[in-house]
PDB file of N, CA and C in Angstrom:
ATOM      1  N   UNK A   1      -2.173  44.303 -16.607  1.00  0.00           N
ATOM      2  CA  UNK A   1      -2.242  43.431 -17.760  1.00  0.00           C
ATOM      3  C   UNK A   1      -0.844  42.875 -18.052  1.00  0.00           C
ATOM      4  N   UNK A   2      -0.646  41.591 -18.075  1.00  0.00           N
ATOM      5  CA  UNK A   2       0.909  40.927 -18.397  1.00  0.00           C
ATOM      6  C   UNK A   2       1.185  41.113 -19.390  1.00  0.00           C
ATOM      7  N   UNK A   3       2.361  41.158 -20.082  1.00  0.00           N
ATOM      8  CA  UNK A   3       2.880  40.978 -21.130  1.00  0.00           C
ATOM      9  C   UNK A   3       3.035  39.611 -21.338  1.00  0.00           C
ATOM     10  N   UNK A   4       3.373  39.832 -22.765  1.00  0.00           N
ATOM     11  CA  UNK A   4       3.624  37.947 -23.497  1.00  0.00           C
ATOM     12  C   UNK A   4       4.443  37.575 -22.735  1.00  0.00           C
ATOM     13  N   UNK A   5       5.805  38.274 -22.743  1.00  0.00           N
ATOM     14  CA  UNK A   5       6.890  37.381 -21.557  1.00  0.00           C
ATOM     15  C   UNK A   5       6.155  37.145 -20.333  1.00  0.00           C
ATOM     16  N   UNK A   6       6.021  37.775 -19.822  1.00  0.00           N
ATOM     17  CA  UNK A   6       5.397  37.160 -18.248  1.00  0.00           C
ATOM     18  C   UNK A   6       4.460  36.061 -18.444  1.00  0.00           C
ATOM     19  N   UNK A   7       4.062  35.946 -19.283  1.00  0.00           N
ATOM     20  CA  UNK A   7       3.083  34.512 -19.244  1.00  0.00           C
ATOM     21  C   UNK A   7       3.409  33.343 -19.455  1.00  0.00           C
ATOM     22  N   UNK A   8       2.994  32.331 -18.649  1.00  0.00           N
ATOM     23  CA  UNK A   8       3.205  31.294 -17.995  1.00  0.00           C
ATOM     24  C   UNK A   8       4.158  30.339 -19.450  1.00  0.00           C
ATOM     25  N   UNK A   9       5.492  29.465 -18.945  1.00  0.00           N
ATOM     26  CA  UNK A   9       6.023  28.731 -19.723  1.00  0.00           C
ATOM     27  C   UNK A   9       4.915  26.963 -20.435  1.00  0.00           C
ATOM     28  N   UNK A  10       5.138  26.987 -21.421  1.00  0.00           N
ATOM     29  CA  UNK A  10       4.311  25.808 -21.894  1.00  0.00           C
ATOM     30  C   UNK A  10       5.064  24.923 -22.238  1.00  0.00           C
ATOM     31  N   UNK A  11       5.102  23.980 -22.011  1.00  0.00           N
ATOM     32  CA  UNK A  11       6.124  22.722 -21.740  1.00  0.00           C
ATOM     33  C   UNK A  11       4.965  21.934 -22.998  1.00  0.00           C
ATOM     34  N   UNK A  12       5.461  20.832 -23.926  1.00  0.00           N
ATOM     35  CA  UNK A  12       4.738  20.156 -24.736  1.00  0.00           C
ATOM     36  C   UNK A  12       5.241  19.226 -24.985  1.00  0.00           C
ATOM     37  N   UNK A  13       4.937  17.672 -24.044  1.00  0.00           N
ATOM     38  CA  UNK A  13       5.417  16.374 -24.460  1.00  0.00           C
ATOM     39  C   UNK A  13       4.657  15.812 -25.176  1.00  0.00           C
ATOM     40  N   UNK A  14       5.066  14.678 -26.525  1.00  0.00           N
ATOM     41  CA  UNK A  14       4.442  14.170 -27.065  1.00  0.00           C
ATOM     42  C   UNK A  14       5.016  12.624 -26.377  1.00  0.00           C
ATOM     43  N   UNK A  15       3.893  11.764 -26.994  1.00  0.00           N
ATOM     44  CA  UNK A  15       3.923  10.576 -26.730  1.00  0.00           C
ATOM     45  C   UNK A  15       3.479  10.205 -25.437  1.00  0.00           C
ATOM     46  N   UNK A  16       4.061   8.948 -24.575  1.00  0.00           N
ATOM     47  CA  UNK A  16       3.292   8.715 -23.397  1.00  0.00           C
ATOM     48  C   UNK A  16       4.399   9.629 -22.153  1.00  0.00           C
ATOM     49  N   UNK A  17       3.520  10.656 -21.847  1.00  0.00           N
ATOM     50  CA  UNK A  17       4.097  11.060 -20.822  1.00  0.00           C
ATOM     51  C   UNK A  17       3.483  10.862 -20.070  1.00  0.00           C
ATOM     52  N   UNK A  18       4.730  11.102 -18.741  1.00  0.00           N
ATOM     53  CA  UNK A  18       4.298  11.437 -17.383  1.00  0.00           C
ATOM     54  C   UNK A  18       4.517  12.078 -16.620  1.00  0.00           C
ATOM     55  N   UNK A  19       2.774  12.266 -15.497  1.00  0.00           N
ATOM     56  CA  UNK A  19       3.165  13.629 -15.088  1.00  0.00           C
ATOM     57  C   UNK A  19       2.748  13.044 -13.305  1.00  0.00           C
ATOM     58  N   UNK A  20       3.675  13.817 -12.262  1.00  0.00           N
ATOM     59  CA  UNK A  20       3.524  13.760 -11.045  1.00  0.00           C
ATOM     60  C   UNK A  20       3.900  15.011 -10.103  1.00  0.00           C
ATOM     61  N   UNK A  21       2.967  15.133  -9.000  1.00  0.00           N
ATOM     62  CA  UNK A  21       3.260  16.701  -7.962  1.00  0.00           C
ATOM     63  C   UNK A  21       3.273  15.225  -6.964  1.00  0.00           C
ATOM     64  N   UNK A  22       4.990  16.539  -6.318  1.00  0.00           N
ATOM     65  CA  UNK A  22       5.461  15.411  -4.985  1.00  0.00           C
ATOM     66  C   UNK A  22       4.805  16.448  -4.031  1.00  0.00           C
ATOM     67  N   UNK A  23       4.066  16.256  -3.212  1.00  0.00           N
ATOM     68  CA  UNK A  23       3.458  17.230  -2.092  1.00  0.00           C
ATOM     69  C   UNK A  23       4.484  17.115  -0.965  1.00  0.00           C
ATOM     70  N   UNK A  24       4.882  18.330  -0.400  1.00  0.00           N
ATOM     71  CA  UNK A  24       5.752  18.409   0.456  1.00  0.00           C
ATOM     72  C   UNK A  24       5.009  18.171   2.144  1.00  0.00           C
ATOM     73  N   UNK A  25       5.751  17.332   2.746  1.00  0.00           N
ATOM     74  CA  UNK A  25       4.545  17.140   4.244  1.00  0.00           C
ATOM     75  C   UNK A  25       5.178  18.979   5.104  1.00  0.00           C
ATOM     76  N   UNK A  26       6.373  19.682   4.742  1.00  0.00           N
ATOM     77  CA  UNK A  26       6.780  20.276   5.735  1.00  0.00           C
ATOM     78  C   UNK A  26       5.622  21.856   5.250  1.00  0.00           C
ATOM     79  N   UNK A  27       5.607  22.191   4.143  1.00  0.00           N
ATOM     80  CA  UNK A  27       4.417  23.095   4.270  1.00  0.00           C
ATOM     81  C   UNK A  27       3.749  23.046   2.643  1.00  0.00           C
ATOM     82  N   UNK A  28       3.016  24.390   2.278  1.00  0.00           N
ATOM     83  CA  UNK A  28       1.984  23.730   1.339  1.00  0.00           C
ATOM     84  C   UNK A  28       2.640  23.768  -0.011  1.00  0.00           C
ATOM     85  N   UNK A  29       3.766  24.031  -0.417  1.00  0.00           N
ATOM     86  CA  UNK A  29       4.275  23.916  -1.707  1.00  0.00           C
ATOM     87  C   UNK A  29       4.503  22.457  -2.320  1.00  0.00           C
ATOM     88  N   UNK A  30       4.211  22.269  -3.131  1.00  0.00           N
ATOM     89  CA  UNK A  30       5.283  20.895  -4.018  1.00  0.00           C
ATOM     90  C   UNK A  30       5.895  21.258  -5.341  1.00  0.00           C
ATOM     91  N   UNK A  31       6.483  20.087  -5.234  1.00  0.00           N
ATOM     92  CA  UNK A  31       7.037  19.703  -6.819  1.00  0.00           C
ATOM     93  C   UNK A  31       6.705  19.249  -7.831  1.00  0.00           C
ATOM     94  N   UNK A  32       6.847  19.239  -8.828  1.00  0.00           N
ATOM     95  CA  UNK A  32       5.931  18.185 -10.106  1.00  0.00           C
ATOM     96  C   UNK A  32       7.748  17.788 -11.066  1.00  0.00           C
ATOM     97  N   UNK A  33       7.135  16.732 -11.676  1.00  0.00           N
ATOM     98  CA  UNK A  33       7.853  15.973 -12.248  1.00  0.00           C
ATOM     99  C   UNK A  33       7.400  15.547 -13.997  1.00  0.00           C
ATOM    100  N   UNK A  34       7.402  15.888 -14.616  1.00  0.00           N
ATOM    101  CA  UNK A  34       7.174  15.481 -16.092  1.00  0.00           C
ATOM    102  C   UNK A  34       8.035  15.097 -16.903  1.00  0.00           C
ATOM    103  N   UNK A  35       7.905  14.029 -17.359  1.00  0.00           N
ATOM    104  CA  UNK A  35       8.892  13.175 -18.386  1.00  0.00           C
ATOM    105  C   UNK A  35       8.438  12.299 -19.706  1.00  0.00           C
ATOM    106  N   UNK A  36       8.988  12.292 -20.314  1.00  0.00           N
ATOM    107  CA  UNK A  36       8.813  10.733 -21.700  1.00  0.00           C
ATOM    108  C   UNK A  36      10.438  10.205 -21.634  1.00  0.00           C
ATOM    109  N   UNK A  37       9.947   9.142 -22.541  1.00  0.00           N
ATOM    110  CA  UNK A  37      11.983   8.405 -22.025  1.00  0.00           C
ATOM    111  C   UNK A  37      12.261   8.983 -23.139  1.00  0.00           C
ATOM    112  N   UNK A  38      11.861   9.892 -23.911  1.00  0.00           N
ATOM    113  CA  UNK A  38      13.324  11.086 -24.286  1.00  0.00           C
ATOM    114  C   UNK A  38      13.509  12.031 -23.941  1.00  0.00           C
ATOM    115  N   UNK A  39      12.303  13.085 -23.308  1.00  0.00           N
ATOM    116  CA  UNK A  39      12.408  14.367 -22.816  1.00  0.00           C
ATOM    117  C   UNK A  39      11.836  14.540 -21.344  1.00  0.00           C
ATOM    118  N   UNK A  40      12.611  15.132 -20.297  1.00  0.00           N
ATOM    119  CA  UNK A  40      12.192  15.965 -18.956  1.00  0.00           C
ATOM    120  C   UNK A  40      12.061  17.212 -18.793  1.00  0.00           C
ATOM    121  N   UNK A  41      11.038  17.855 -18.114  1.00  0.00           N
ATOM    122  CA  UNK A  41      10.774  18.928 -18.125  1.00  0.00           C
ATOM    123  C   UNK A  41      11.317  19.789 -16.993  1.00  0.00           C
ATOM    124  N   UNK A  42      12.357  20.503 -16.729  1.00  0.00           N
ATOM    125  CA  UNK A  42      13.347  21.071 -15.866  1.00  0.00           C
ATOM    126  C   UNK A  42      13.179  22.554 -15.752  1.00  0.00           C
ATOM    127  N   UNK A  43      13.321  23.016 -14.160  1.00  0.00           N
ATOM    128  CA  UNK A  43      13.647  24.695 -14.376  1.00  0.00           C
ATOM    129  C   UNK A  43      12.356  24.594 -12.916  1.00  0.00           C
ATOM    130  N   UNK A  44      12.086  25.994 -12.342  1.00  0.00           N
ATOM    131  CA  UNK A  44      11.562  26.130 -11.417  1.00  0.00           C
ATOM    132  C   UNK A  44      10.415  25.444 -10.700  1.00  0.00           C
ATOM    133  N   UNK A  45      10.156  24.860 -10.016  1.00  0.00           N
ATOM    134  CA  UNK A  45       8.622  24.115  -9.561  1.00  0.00           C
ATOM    135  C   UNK A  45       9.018  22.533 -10.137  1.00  0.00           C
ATOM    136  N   UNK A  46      10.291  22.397 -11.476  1.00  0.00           N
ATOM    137  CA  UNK A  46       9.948  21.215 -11.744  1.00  0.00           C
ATOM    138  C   UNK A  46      11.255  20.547 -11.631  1.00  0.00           C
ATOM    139  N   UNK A  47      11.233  19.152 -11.154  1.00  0.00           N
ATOM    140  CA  UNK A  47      12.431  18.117 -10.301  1.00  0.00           C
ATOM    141  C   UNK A  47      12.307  16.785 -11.241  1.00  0.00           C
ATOM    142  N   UNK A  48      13.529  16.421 -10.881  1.00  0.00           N
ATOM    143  CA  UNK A  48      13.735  14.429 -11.747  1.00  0.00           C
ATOM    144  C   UNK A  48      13.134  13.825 -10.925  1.00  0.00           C
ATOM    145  N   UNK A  49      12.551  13.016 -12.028  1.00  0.00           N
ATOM    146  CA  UNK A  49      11.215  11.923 -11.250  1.00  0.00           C
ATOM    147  C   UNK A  49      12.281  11.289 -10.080  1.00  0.00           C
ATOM    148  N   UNK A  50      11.717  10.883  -8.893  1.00  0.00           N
ATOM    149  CA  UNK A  50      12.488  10.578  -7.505  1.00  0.00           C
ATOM    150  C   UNK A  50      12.011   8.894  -7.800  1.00  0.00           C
ATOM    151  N   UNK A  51      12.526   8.226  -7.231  1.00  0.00           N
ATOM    152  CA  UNK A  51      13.132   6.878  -7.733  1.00  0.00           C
ATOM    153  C   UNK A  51      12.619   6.079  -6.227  1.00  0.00           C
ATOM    154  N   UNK A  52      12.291   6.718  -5.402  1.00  0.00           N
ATOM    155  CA  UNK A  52      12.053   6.578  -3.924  1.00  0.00           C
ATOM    156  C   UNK A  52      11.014   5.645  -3.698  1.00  0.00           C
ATOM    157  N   UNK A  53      11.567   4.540  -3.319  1.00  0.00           N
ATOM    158  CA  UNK A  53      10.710   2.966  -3.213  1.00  0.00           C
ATOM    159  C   UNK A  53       9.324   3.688  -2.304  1.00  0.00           C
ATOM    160  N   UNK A  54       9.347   4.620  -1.642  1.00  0.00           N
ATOM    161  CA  UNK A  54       8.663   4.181  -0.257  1.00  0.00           C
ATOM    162  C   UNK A  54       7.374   5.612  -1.011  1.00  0.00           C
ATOM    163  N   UNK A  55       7.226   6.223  -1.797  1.00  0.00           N
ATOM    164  CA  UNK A  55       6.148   7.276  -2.970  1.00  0.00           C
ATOM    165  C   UNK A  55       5.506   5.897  -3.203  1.00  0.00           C
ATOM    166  N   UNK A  56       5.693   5.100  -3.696  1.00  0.00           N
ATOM    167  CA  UNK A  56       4.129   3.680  -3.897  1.00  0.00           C
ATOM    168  C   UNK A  56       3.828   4.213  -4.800  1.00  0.00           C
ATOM    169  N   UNK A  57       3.977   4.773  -5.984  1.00  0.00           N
ATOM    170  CA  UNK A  57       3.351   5.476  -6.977  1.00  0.00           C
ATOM    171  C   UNK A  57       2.535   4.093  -8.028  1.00  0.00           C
ATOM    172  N   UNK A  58       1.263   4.823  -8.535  1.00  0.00           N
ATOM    173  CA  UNK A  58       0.278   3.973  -9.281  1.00  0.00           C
ATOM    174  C   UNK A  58       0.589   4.834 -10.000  1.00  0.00           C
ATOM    175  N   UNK A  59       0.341   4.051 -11.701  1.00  0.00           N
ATOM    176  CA  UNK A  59       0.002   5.194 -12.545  1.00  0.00           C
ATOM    177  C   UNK A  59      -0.831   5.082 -13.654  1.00  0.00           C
ATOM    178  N   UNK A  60      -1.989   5.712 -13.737  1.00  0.00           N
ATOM    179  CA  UNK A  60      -2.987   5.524 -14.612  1.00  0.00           C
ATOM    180  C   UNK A  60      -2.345   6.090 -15.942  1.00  0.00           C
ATOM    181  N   UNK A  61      -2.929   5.385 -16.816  1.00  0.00           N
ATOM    182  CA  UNK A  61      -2.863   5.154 -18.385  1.00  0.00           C
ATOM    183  C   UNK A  61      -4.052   6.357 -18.946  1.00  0.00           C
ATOM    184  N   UNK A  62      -3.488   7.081 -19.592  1.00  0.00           N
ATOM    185  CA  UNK A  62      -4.960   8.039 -20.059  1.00  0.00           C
ATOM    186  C   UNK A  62      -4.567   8.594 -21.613  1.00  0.00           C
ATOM    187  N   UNK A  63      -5.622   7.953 -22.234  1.00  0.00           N
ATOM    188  CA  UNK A  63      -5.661   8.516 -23.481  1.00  0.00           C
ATOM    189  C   UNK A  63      -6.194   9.855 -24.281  1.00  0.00           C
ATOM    190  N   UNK A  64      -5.561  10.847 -24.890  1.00  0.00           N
ATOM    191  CA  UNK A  64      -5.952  11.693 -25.835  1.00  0.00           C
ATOM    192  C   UNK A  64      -5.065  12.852 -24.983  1.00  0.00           C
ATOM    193  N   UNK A  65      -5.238  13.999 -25.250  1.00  0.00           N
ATOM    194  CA  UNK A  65      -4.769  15.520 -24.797  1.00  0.00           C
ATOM    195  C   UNK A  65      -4.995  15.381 -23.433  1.00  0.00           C
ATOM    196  N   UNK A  66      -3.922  16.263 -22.524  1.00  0.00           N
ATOM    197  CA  UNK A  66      -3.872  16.481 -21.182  1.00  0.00           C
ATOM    198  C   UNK A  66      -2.737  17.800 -20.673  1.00  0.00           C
ATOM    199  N   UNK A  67      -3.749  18.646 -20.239  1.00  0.00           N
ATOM    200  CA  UNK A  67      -2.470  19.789 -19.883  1.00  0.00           C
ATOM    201  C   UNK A  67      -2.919  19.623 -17.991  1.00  0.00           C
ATOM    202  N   UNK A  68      -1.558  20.029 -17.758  1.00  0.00           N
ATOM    203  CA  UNK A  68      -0.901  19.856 -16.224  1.00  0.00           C
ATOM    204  C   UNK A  68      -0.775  21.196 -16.107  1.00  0.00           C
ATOM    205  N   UNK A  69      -1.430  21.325 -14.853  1.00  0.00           N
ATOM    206  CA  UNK A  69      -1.040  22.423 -13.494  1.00  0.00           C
ATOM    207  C   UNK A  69      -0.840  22.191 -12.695  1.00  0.00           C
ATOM    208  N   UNK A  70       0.030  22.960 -11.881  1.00  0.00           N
ATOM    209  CA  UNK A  70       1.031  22.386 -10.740  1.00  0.00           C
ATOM    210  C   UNK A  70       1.439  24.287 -10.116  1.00  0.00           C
ATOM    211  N   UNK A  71       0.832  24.810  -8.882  1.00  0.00           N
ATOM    212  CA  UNK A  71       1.562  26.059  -8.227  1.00  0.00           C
ATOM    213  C   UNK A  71       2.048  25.385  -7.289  1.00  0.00           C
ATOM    214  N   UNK A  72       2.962  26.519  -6.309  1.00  0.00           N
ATOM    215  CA  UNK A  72       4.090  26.836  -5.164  1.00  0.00           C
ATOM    216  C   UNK A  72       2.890  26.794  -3.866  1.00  0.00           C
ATOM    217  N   UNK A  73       1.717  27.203  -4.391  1.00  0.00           N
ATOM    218  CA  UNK A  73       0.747  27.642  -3.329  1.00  0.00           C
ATOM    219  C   UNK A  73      -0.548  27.037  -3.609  1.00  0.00           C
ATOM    220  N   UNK A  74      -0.471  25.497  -3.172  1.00  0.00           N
ATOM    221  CA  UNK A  74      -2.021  24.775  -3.675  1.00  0.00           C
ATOM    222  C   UNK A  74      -2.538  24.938  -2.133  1.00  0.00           C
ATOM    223  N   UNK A  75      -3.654  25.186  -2.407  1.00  0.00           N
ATOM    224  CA  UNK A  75      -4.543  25.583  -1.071  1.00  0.00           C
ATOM    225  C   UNK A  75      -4.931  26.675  -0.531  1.00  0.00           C
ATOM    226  N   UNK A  76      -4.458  27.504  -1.481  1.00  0.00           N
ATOM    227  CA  UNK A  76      -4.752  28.813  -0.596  1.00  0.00           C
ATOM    228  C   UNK A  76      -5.879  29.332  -1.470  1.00  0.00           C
ATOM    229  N   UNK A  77      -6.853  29.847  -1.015  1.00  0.00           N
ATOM    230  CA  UNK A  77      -7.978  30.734  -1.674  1.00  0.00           C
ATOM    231  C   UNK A  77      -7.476  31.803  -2.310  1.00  0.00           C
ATOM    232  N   UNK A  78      -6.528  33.199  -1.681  1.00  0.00           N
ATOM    233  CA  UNK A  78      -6.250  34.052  -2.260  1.00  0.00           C
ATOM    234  C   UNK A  78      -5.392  34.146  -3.830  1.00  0.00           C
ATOM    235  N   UNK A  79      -4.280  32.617  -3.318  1.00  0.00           N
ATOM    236  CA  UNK A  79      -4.088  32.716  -4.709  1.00  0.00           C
ATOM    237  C   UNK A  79      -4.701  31.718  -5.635  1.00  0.00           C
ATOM    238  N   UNK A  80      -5.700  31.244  -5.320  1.00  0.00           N
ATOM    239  CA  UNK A  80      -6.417  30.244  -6.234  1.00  0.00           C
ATOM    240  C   UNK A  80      -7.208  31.175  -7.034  1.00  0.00           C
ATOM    241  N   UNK A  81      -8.221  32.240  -6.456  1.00  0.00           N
ATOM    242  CA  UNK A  81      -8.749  32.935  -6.970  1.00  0.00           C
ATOM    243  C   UNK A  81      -7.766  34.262  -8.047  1.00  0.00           C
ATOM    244  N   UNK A  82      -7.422  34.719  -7.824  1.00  0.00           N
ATOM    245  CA  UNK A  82      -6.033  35.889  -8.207  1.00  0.00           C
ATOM    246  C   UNK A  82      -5.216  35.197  -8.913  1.00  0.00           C
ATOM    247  N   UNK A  83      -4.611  34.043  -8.889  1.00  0.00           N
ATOM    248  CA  UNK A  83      -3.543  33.717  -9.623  1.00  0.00           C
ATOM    249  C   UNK A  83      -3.665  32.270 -10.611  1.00  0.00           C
ATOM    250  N   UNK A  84      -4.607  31.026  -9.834  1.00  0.00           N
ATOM    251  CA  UNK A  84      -4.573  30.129 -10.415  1.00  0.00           C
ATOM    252  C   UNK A  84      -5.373  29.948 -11.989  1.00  0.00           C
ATOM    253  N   UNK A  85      -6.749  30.821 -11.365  1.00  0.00           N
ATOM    254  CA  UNK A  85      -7.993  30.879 -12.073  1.00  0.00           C
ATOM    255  C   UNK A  85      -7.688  31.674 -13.697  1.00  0.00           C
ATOM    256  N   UNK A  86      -7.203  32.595 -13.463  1.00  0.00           N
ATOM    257  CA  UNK A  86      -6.834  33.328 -14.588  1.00  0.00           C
ATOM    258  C   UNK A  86      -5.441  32.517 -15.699  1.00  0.00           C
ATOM    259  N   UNK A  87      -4.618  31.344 -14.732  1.00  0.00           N
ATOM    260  CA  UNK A  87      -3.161  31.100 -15.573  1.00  0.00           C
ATOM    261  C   UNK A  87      -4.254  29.801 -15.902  1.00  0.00           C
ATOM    262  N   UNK A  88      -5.353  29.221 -15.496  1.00  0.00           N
ATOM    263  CA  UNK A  88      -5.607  28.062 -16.124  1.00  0.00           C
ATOM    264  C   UNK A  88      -6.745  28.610 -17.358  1.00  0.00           C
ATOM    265  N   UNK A  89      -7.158  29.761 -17.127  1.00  0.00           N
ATOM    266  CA  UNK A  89      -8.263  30.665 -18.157  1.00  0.00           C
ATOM    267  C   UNK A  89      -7.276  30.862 -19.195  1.00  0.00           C
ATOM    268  N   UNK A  90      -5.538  31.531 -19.122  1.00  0.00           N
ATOM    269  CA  UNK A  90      -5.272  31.210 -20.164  1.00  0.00           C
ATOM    270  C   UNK A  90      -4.630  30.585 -21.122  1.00  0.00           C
ATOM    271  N   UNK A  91      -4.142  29.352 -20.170  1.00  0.00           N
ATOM    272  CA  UNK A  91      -4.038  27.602 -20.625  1.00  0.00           C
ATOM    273  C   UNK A  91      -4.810  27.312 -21.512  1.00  0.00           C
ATOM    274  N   UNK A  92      -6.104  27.435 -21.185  1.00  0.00           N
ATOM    275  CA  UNK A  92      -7.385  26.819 -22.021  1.00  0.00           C
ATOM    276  C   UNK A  92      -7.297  27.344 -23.336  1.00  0.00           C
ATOM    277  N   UNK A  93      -7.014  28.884 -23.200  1.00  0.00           N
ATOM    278  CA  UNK A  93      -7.132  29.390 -24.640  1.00  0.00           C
ATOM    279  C   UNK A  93      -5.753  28.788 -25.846  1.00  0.00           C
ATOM    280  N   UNK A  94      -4.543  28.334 -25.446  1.00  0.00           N
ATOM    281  CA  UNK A  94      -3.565  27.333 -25.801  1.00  0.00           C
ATOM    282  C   UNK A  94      -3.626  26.322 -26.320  1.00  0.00           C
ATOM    283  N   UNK A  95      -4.442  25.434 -25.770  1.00  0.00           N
ATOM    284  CA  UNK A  95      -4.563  23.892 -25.861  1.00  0.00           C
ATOM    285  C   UNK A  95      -6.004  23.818 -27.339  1.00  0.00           C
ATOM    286  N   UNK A  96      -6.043  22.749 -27.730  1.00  0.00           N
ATOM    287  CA  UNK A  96      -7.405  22.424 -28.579  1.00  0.00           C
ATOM    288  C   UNK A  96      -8.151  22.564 -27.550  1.00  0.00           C
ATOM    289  N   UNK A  97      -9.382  22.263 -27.988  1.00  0.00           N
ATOM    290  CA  UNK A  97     -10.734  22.313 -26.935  1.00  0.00           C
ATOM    291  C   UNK A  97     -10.541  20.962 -26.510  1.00  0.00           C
ATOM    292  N   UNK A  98     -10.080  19.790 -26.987  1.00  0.00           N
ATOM    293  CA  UNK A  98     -10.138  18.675 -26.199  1.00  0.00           C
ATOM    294  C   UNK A  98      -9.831  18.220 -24.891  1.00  0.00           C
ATOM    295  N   UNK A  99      -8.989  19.163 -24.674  1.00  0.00           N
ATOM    296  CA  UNK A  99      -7.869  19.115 -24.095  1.00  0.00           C
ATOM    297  C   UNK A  99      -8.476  18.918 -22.489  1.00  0.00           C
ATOM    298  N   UNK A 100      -8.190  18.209 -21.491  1.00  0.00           N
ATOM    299  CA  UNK A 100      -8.276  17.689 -20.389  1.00  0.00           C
ATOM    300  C   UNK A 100      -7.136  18.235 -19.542  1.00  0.00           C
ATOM    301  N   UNK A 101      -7.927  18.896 -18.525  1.00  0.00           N
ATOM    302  CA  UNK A 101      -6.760  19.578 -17.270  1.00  0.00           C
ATOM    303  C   UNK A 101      -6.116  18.253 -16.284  1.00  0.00           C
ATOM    304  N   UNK A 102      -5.297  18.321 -15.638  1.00  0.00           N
ATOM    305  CA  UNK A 102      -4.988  17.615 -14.419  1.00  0.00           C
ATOM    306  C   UNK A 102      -4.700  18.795 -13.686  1.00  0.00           C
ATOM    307  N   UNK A 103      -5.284  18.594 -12.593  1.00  0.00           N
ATOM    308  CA  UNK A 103      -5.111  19.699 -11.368  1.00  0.00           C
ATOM    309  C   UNK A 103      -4.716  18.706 -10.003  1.00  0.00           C
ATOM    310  N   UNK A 104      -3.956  19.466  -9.161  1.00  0.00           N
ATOM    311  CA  UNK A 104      -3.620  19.050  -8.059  1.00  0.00           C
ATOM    312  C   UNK A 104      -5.476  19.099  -7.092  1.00  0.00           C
ATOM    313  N   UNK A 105      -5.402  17.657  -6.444  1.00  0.00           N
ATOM    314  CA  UNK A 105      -6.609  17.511  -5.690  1.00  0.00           C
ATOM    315  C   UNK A 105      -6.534  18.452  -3.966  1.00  0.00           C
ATOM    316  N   UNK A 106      -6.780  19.349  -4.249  1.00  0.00           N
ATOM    317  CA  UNK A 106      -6.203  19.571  -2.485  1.00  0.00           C
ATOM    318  C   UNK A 106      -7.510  20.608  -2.152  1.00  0.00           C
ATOM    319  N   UNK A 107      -7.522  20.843  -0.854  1.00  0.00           N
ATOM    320  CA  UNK A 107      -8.477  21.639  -0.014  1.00  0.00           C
ATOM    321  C   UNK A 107      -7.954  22.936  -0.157  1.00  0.00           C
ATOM    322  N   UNK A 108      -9.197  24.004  -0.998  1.00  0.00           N
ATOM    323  CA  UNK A 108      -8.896  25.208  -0.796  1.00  0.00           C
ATOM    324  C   UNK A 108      -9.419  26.145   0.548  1.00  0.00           C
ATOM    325  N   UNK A 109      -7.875  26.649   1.026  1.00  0.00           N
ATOM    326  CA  UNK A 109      -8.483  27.129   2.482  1.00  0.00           C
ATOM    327  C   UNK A 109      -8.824  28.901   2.144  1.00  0.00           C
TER     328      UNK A 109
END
């Protein structure tokens, strides 16, 4: 059973933020990036938005509540089940009920 410290950091931008996972091609970890043009969200897993002409980035407009997840290990079954399932079980209990996940789209192996 974790303690309060061990549980997961909650980052809380207001206004129009944005949020992006840079997927790494060399193996299955990435990065994520979250910002508003006054505040960035910095410290392990998370990097300054990359400026890099050749990302083509689109970015959809989405209105109301939105919490972001982003692991070291998207794709893997063992820790999707064991680690992801339970830190987004207790995300949920955090947020209002409105609240809308973004999850990384990837194949769990």
């Amino acid at each position: 059973n974790k303690s309060f410290e061990e549980m997961p950091n909650l980052h809380i931008l207001e206004g129009e933020a944005r949020f992006v996972i840079w997927p790494r091609s060399e193996d299955f970890s990435s990065e994520a990036s979250a910002w508003t043009p006054e505040e960035m969200i910095l410290g392990p897993g998370w990097v300054v938005p990359r400026s890099d002409p050749e990302a083509n980035l689109t970015f959809t407009t989405m209105k109301g509540d939105f919490a972001a997840f982003d692991s070291w290990f998207a794709g893997k079954y063992g820790h999707f089940s064991i680690d992801h399932l339970p830190t987004i079980a207790y995300l949920r209990t955090q947020v209002p009920e409105s609240t809308k996940f973004l999850l990384l789209d990837k194949k769990v192996t």
